[in-house]
N, C-alpha and C. Protein backbone atom coordinates (compact mmCIF):
# COMPACT_ATOMS: atom_id res chain seq x y z
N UNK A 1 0.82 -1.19 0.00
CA UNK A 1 0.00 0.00 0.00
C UNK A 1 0.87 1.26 0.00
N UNK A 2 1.56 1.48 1.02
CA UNK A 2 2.89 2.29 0.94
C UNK A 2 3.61 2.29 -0.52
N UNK A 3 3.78 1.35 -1.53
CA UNK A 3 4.70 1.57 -2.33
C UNK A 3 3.59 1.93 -3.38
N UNK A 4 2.29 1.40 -2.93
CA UNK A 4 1.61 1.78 -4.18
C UNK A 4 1.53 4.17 -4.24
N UNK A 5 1.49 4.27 -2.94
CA UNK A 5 1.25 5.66 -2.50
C UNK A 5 2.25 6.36 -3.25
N UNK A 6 3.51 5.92 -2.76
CA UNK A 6 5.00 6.61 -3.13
C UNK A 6 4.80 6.84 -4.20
N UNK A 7 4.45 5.50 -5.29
CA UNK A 7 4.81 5.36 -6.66
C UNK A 7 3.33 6.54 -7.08
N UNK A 8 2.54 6.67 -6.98
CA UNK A 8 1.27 7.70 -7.50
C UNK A 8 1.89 8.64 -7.12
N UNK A 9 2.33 9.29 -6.11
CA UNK A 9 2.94 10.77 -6.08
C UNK A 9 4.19 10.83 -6.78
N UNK A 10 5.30 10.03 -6.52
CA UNK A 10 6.12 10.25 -7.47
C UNK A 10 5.66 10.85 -8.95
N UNK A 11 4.74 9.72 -9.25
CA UNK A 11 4.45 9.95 -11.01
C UNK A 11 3.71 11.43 -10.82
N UNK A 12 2.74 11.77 -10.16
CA UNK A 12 2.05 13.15 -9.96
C UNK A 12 2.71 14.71 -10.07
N UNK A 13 4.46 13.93 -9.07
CA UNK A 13 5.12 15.21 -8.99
C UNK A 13 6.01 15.27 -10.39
N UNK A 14 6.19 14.39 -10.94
CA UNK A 14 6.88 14.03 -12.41
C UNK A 14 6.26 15.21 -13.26
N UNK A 15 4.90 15.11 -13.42
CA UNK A 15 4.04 15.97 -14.62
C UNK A 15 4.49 17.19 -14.21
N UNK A 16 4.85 17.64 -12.78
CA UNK A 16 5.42 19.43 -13.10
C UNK A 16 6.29 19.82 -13.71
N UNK A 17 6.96 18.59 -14.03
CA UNK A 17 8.34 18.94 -14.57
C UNK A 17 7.84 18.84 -16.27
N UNK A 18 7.24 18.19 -17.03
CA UNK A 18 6.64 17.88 -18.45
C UNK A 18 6.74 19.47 -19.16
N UNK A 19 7.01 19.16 -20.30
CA UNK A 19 6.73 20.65 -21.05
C UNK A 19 5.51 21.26 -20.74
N UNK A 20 5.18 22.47 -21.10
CA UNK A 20 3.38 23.03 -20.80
C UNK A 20 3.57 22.94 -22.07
N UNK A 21 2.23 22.36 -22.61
CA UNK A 21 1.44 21.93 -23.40
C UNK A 21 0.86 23.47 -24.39
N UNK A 22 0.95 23.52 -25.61
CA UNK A 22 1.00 24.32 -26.39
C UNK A 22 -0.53 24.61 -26.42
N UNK A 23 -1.01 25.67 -26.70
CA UNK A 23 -2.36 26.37 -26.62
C UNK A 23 -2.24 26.67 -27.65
N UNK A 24 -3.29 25.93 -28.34
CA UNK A 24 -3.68 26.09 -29.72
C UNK A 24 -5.17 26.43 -30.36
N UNK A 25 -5.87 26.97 -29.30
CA UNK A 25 -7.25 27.51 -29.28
C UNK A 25 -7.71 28.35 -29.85
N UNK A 26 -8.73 28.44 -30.29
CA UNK A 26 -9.24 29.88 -31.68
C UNK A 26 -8.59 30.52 -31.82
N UNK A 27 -8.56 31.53 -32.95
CA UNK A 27 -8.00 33.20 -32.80
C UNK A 27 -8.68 34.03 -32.17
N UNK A 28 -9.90 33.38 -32.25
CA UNK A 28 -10.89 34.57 -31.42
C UNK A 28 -10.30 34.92 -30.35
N UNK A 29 -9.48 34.27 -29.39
CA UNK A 29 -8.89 35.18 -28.21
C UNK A 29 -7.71 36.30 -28.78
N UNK A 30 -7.01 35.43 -29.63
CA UNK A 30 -6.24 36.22 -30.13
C UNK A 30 -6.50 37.89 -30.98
N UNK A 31 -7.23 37.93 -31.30
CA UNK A 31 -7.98 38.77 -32.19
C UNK A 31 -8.69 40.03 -31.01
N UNK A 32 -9.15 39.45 -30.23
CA UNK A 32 -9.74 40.29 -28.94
C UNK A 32 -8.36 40.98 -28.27
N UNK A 33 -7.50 40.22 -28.18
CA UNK A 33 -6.35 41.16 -27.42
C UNK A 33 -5.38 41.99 -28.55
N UNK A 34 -5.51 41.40 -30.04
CA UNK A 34 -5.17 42.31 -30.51
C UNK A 34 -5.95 43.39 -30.97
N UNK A 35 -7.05 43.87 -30.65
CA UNK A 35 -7.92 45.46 -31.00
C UNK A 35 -8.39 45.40 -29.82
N UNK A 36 -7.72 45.14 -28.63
CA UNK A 36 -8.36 45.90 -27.38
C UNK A 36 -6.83 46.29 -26.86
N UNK A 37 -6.66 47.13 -26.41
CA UNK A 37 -5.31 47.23 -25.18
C UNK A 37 -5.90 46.56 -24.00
N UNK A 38 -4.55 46.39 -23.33
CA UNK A 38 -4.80 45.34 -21.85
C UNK A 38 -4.39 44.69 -21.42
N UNK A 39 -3.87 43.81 -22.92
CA UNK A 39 -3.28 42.53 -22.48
C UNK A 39 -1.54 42.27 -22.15
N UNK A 40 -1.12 43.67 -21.26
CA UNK A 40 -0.22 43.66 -20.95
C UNK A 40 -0.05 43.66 -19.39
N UNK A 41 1.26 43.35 -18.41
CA UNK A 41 1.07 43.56 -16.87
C UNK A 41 1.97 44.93 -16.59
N UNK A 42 1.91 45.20 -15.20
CA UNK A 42 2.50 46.25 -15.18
C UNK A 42 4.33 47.02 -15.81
N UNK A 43 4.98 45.35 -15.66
CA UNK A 43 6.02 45.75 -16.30
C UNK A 43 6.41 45.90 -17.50
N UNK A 44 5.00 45.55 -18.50
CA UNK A 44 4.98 45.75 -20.08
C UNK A 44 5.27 44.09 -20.90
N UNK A 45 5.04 43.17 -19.81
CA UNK A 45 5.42 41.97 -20.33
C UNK A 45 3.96 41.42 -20.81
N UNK A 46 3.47 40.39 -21.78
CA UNK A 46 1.95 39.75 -22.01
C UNK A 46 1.38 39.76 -20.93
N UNK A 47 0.37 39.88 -20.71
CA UNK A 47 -0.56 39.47 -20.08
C UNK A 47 -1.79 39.51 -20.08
N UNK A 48 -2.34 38.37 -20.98
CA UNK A 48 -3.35 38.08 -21.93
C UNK A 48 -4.26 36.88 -20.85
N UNK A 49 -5.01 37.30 -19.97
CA UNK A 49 -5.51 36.33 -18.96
C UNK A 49 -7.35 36.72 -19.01
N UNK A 50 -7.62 35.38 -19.38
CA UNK A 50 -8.54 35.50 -19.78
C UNK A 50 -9.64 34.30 -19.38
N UNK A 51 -8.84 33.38 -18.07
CA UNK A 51 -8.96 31.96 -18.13
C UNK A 51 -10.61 31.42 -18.01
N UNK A 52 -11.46 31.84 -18.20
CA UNK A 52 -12.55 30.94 -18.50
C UNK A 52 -13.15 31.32 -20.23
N UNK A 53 -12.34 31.90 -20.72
CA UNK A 53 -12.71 31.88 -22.03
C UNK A 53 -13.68 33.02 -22.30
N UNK A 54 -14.31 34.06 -21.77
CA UNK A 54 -15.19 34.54 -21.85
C UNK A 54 -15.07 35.37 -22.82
N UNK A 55 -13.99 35.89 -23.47
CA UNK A 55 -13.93 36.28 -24.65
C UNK A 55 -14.49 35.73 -26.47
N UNK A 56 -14.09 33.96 -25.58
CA UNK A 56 -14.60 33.54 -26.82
C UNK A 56 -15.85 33.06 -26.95
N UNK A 57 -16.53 32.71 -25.85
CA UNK A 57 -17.48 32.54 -25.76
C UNK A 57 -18.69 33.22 -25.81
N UNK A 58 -18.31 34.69 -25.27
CA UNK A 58 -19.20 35.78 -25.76
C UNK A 58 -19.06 36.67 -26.14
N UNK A 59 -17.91 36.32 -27.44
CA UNK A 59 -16.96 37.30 -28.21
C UNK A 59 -18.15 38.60 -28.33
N UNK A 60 -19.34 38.65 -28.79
CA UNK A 60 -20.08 39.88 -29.38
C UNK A 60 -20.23 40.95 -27.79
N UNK A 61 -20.10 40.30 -26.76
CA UNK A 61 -20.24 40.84 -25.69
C UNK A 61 -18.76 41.81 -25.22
N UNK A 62 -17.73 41.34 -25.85
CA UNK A 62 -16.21 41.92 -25.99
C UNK A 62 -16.33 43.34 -25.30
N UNK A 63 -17.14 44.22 -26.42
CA UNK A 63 -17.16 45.79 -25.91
C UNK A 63 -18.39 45.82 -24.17
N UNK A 64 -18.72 45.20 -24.36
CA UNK A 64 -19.15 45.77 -22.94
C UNK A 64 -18.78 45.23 -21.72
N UNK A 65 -18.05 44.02 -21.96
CA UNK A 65 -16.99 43.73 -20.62
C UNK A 65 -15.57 44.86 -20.45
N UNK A 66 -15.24 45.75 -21.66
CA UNK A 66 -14.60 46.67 -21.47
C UNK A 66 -14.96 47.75 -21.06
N UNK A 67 -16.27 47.88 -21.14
CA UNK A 67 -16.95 49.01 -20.83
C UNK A 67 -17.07 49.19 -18.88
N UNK A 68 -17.48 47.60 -18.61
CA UNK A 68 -17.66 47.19 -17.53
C UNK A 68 -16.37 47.65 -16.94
N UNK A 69 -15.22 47.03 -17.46
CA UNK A 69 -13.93 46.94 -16.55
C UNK A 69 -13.23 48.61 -16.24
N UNK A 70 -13.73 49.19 -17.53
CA UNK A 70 -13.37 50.76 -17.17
C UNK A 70 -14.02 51.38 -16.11
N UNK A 71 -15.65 51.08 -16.14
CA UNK A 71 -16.60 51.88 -15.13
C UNK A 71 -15.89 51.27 -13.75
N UNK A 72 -15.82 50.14 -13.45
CA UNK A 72 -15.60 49.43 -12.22
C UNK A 72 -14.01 49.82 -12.09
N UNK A 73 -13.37 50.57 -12.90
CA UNK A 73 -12.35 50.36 -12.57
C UNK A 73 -11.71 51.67 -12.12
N UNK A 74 -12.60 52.71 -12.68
CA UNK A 74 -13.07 54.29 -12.28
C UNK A 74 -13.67 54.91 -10.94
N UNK A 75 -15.00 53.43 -10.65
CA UNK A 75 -14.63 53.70 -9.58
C UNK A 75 -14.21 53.49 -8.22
N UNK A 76 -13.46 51.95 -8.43
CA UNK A 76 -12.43 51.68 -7.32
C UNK A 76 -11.36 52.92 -7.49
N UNK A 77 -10.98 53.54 -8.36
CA UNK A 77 -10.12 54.83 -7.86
C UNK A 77 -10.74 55.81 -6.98
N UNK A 78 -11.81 56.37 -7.46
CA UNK A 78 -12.60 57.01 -6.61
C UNK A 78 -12.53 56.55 -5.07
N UNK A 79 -13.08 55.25 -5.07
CA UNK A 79 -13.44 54.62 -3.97
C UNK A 79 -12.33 54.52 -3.13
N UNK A 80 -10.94 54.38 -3.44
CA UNK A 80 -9.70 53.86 -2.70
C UNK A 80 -9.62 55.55 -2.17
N UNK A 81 -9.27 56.24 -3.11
CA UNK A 81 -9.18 57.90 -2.52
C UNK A 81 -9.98 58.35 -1.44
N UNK A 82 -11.66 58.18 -1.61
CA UNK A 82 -12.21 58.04 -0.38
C UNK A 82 -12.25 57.53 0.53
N UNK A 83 -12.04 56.35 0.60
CA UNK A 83 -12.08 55.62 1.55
C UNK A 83 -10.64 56.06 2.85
N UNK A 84 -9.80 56.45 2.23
CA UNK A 84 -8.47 57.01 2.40
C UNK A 84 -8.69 58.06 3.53
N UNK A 85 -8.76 59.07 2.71
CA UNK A 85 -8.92 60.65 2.61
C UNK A 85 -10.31 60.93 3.95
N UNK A 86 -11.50 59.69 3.66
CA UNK A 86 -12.72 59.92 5.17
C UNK A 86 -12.16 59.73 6.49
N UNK A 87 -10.29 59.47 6.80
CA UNK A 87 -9.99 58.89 7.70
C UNK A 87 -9.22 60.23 8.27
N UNK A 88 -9.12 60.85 7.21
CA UNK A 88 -8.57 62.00 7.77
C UNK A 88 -9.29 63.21 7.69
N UNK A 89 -10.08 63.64 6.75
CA UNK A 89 -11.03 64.50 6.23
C UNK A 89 -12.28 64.23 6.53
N UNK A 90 -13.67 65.21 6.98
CA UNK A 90 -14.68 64.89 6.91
C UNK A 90 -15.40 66.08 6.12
N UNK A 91 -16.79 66.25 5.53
CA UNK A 91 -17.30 67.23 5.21
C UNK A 91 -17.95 67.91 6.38
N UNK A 92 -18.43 68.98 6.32
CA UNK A 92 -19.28 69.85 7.37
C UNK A 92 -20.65 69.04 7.73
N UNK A 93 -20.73 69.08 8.97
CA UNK A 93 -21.85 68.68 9.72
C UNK A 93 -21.87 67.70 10.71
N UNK A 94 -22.78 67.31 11.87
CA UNK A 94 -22.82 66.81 12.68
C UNK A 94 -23.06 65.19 12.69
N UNK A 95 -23.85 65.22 11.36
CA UNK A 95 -23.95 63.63 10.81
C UNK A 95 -22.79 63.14 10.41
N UNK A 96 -22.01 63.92 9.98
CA UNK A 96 -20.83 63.13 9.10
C UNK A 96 -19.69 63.95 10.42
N UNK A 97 -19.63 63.30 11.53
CA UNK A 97 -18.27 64.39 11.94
C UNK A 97 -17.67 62.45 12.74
N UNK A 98 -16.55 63.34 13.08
CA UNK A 98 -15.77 61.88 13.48
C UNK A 98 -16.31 61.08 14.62
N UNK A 99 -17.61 62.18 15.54
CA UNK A 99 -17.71 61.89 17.34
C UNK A 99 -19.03 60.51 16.41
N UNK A 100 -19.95 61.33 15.37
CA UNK A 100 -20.80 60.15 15.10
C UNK A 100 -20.68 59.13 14.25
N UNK A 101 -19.57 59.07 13.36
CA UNK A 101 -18.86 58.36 12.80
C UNK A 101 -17.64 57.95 12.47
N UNK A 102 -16.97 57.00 14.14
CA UNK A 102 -15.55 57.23 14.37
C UNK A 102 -14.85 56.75 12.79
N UNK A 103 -15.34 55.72 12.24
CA UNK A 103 -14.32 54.83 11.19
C UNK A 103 -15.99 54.72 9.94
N UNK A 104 -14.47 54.77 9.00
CA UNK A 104 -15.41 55.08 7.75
C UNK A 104 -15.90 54.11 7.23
N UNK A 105 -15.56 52.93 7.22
CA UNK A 105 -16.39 51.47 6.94
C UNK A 105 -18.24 51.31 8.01
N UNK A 106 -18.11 52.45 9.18
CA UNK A 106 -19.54 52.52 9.50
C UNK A 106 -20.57 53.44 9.17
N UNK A 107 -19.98 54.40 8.01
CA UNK A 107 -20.58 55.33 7.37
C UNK A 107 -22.22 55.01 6.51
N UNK A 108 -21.92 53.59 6.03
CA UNK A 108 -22.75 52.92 5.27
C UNK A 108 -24.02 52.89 6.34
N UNK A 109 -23.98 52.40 7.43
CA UNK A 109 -24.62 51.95 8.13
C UNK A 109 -25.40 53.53 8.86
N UNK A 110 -24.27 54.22 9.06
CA UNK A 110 -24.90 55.45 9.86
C UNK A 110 -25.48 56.50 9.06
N UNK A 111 -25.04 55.99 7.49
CA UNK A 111 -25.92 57.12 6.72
C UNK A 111 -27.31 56.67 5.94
N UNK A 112 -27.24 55.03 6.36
CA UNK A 112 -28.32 54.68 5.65
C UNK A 112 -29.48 55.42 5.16
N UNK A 113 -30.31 56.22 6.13
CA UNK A 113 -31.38 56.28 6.08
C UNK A 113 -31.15 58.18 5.44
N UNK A 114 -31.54 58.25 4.01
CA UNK A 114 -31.24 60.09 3.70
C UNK A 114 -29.93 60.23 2.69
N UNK A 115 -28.91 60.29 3.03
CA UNK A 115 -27.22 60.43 2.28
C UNK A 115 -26.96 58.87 1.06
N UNK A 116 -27.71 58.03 1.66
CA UNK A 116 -27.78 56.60 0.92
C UNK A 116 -28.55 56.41 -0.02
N UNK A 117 -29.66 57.10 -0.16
CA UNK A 117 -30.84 57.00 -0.76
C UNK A 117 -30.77 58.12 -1.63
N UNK A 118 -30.05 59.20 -1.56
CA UNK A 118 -29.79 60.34 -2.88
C UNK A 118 -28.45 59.75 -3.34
N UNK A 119 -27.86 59.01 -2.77
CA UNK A 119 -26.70 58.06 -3.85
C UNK A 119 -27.02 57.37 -4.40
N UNK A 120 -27.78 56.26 -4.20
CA UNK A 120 -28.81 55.80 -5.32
C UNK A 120 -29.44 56.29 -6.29
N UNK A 121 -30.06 57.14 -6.01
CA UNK A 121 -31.37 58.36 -7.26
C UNK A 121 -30.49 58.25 -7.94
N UNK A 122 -29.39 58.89 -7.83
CA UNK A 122 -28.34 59.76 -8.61
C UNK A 122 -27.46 58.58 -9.67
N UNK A 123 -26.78 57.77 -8.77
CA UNK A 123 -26.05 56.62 -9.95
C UNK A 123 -27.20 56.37 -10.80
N UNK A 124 -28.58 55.89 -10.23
CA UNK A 124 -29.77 55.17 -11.12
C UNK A 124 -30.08 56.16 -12.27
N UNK A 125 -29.96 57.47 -11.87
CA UNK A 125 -30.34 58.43 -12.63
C UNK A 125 -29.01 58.55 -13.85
N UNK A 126 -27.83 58.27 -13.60
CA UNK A 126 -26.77 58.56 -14.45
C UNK A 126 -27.17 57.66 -15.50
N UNK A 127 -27.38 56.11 -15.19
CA UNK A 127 -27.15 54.63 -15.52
C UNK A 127 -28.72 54.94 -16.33
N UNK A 128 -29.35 55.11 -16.28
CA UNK A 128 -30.73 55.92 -16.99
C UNK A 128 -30.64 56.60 -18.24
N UNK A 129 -29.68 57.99 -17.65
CA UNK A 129 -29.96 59.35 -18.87
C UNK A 129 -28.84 58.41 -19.73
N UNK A 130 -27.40 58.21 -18.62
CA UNK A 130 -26.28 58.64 -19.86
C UNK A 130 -25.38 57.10 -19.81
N UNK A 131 -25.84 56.36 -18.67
CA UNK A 131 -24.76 54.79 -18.84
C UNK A 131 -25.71 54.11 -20.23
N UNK A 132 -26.88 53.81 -20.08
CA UNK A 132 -27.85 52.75 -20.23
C UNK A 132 -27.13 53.16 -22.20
N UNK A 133 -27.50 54.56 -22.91
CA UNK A 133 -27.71 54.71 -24.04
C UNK A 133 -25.64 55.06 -24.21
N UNK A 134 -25.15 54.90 -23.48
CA UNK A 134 -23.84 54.72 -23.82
C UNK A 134 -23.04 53.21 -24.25
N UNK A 135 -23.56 52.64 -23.44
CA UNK A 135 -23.59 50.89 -23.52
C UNK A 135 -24.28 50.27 -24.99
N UNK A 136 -25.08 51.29 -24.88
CA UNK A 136 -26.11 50.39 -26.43
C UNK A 136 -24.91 51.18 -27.93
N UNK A 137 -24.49 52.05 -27.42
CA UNK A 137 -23.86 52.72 -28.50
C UNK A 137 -22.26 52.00 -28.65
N UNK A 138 -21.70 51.42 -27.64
CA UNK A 138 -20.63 51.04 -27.35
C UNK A 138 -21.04 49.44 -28.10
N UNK A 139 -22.29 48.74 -28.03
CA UNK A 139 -22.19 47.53 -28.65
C UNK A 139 -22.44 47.59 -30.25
N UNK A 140 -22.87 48.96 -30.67
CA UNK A 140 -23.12 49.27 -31.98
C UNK A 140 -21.77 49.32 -32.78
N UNK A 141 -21.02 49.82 -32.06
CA UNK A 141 -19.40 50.16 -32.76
C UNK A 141 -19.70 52.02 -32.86
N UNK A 142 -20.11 52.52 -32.21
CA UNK A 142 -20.46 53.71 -32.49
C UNK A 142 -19.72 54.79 -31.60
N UNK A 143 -19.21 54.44 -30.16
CA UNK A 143 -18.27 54.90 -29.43
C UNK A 143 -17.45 53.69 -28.74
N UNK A 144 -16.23 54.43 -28.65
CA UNK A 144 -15.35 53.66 -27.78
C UNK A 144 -15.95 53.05 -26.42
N UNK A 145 -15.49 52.16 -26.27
CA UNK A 145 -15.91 51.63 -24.50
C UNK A 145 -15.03 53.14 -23.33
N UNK A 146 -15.83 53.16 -22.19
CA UNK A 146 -15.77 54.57 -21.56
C UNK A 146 -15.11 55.53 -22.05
N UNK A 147 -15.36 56.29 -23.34
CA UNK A 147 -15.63 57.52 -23.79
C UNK A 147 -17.04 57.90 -23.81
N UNK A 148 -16.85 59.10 -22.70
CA UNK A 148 -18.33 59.77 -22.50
C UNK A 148 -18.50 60.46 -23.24
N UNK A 149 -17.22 61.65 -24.47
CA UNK A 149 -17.29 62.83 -24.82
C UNK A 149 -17.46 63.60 -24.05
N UNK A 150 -16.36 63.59 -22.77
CA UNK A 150 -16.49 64.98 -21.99
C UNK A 150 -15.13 65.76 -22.56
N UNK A 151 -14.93 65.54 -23.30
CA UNK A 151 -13.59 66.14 -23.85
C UNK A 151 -12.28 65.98 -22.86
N UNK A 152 -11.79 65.13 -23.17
CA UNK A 152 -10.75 64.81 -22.42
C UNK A 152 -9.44 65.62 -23.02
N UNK A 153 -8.75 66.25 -21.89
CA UNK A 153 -7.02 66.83 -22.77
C UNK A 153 -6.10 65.96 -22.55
N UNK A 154 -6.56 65.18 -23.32
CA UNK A 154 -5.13 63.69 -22.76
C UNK A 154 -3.71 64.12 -23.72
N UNK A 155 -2.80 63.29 -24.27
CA UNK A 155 -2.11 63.74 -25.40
C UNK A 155 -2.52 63.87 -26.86
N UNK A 156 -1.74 64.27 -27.72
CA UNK A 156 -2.44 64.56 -28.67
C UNK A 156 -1.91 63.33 -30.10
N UNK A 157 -0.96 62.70 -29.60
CA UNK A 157 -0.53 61.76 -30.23
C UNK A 157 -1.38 60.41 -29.92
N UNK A 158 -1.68 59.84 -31.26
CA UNK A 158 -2.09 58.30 -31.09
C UNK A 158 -1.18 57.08 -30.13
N UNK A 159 0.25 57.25 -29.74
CA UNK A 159 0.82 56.28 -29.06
C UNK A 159 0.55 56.86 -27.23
N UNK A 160 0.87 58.22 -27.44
CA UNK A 160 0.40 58.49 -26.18
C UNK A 160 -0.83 58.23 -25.72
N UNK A 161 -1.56 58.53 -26.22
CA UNK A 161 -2.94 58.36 -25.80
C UNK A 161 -3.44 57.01 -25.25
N UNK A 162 -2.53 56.03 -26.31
CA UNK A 162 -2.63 53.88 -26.55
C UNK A 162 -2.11 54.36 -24.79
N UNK A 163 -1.33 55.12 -24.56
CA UNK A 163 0.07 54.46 -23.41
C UNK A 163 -1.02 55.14 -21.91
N UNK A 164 -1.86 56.09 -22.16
CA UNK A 164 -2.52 56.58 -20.68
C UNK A 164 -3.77 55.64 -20.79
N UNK A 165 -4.24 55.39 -21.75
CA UNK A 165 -5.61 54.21 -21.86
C UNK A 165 -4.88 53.17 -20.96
N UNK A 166 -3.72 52.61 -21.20
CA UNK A 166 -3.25 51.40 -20.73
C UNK A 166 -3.14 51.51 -19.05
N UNK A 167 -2.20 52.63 -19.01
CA UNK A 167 -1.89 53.24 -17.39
C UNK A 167 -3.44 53.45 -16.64
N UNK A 168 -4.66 53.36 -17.20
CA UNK A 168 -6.16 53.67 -16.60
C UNK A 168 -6.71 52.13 -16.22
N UNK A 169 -6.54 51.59 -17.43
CA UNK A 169 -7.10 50.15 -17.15
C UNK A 169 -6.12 49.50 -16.27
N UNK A 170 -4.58 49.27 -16.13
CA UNK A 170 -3.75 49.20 -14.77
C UNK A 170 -4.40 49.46 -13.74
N UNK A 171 -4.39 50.67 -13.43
CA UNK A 171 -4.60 51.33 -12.43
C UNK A 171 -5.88 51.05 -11.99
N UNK A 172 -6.90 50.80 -12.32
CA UNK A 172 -8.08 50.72 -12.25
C UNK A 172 -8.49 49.11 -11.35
N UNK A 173 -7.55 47.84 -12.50
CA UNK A 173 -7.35 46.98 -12.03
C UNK A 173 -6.85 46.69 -10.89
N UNK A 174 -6.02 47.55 -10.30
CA UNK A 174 -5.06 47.87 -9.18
C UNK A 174 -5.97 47.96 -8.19
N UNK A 175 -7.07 49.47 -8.26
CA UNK A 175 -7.64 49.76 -7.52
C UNK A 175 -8.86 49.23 -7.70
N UNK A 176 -9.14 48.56 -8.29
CA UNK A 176 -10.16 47.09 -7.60
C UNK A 176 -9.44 46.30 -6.53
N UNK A 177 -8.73 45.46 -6.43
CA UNK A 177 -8.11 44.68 -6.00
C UNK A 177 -7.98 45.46 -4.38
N UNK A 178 -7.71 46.92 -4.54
CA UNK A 178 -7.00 47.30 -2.92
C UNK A 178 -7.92 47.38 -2.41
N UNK A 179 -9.19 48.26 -3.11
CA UNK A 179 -10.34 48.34 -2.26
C UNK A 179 -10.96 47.19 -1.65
N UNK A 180 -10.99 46.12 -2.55
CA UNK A 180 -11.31 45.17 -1.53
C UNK A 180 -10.36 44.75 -0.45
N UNK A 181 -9.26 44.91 -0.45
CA UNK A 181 -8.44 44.91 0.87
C UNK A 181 -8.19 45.99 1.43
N UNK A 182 -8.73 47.04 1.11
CA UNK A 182 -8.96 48.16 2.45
C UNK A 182 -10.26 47.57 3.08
N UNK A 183 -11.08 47.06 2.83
CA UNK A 183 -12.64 47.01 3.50
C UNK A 183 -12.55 45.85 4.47
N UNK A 184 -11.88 44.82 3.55
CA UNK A 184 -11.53 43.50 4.07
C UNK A 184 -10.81 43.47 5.74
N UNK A 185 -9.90 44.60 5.20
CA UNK A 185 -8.50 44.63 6.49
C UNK A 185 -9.38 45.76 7.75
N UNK A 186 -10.04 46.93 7.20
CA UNK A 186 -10.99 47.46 8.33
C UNK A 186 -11.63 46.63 8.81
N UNK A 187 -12.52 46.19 8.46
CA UNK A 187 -13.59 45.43 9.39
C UNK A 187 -13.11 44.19 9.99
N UNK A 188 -12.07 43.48 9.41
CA UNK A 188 -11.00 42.24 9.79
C UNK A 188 -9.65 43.24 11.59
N UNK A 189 -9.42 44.27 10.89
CA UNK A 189 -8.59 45.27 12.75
C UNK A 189 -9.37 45.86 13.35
N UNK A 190 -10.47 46.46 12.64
CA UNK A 190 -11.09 47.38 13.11
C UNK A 190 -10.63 48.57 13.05
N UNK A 191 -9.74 49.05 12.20
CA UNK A 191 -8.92 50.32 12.32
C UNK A 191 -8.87 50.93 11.52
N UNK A 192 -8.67 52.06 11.42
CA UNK A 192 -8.54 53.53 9.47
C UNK A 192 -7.08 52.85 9.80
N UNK A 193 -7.00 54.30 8.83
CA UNK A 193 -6.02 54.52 8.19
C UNK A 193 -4.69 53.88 9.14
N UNK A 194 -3.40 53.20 8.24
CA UNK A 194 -3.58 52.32 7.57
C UNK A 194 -3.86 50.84 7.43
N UNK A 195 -4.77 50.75 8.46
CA UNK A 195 -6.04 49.64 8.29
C UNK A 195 -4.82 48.10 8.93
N UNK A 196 -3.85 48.28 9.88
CA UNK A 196 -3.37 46.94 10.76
C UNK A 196 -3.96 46.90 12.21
């Protein structure tokens, strides 16, 4: 029984060592990372990760998972800055001051009722006038995925422009990822700023 054990893990730990096996799967992935930027990591090396296929599978859906990843990724920046910045900063008033809301992860809770409910109207109202008919235009081929046309002064060159698109979707990705470990690590110490 013992030798039968040895001999199954032996052979088990064998396969890590085997070549990786060549990926020879549609172009459709291929084709998606070449007319989208993205598929790079922060140090400029591939990074084309895509692992349940969802590109190819709902290739026509392409532009609005980019659309998705920009909005969500716009506003975990937002969100990381605030979340930050409420630990040291508050706005005017007695509802929002530090004595009734020591730590900013209980803000949710203490503003429920009034401050919560005009944050709602308002996204619902954006996602209404100007997300809902931006999305339908973004699957038409008719605007870029998150270009609102607020006139942006980015650079004026086509490579520059490829190179701050890239540095947004980074960054964005980034600040998904922290925000959930700022929220995670508050309510896990109990503590702001910086949240050990």
């Amino acid at each position: 029984m013992k030798t039968a054990i040895a001999t199954l893990a032996l052979a088990a730990s064998a396969s890590a060592f085997a070549p990786a096996p060549v990926n020879t799967k549609s172009s459709q992935l291929n084709s998606v990372w070449d007319s989208y930027i993205g598929g790079q990591d922060f140090k400029g090396g591939e990074f084309k990760f895509d692992p349940l296929g969802l590109s190819e599978t709902y290739s026509p859906l392409v532009p609005f998972f980019r659309e998705a990843e920009l909005r969500h990724g716009r506003t975990a920046m937002l969100a990381v800055v605030g979340f930050i910045t409420t630990d040291f900063i508050r706005i005017p008033g007695d509802a929002y001051s530090f004595e009734a809301i020591p730590k900013t992860v209980d803000a949710h809770n203490a503003l429920l009722e009034g401050p919560m409910h005009q944050l709602l109207l308002f996204i619902g109202l954006f996602d209404l006038v100007i997300g809902i008919p931006a999305i339908q235009a973004t699957m038409k081929g008719e605007r870029d995925a998150g270009d609102f046309g607020f006139g942006y002064q980015g650079p004026k060159d086509a490579a520059g422009m490829k190179d701050m698109e890239m540095k947004e979707l980074l960054n964005g990705r980034l600040a998904m990822c922290a925000i959930g470990g700022i929220a995670t690590q508050t309510v896990l110490s109990g503590h702001g700023f910086p949240y050990v």
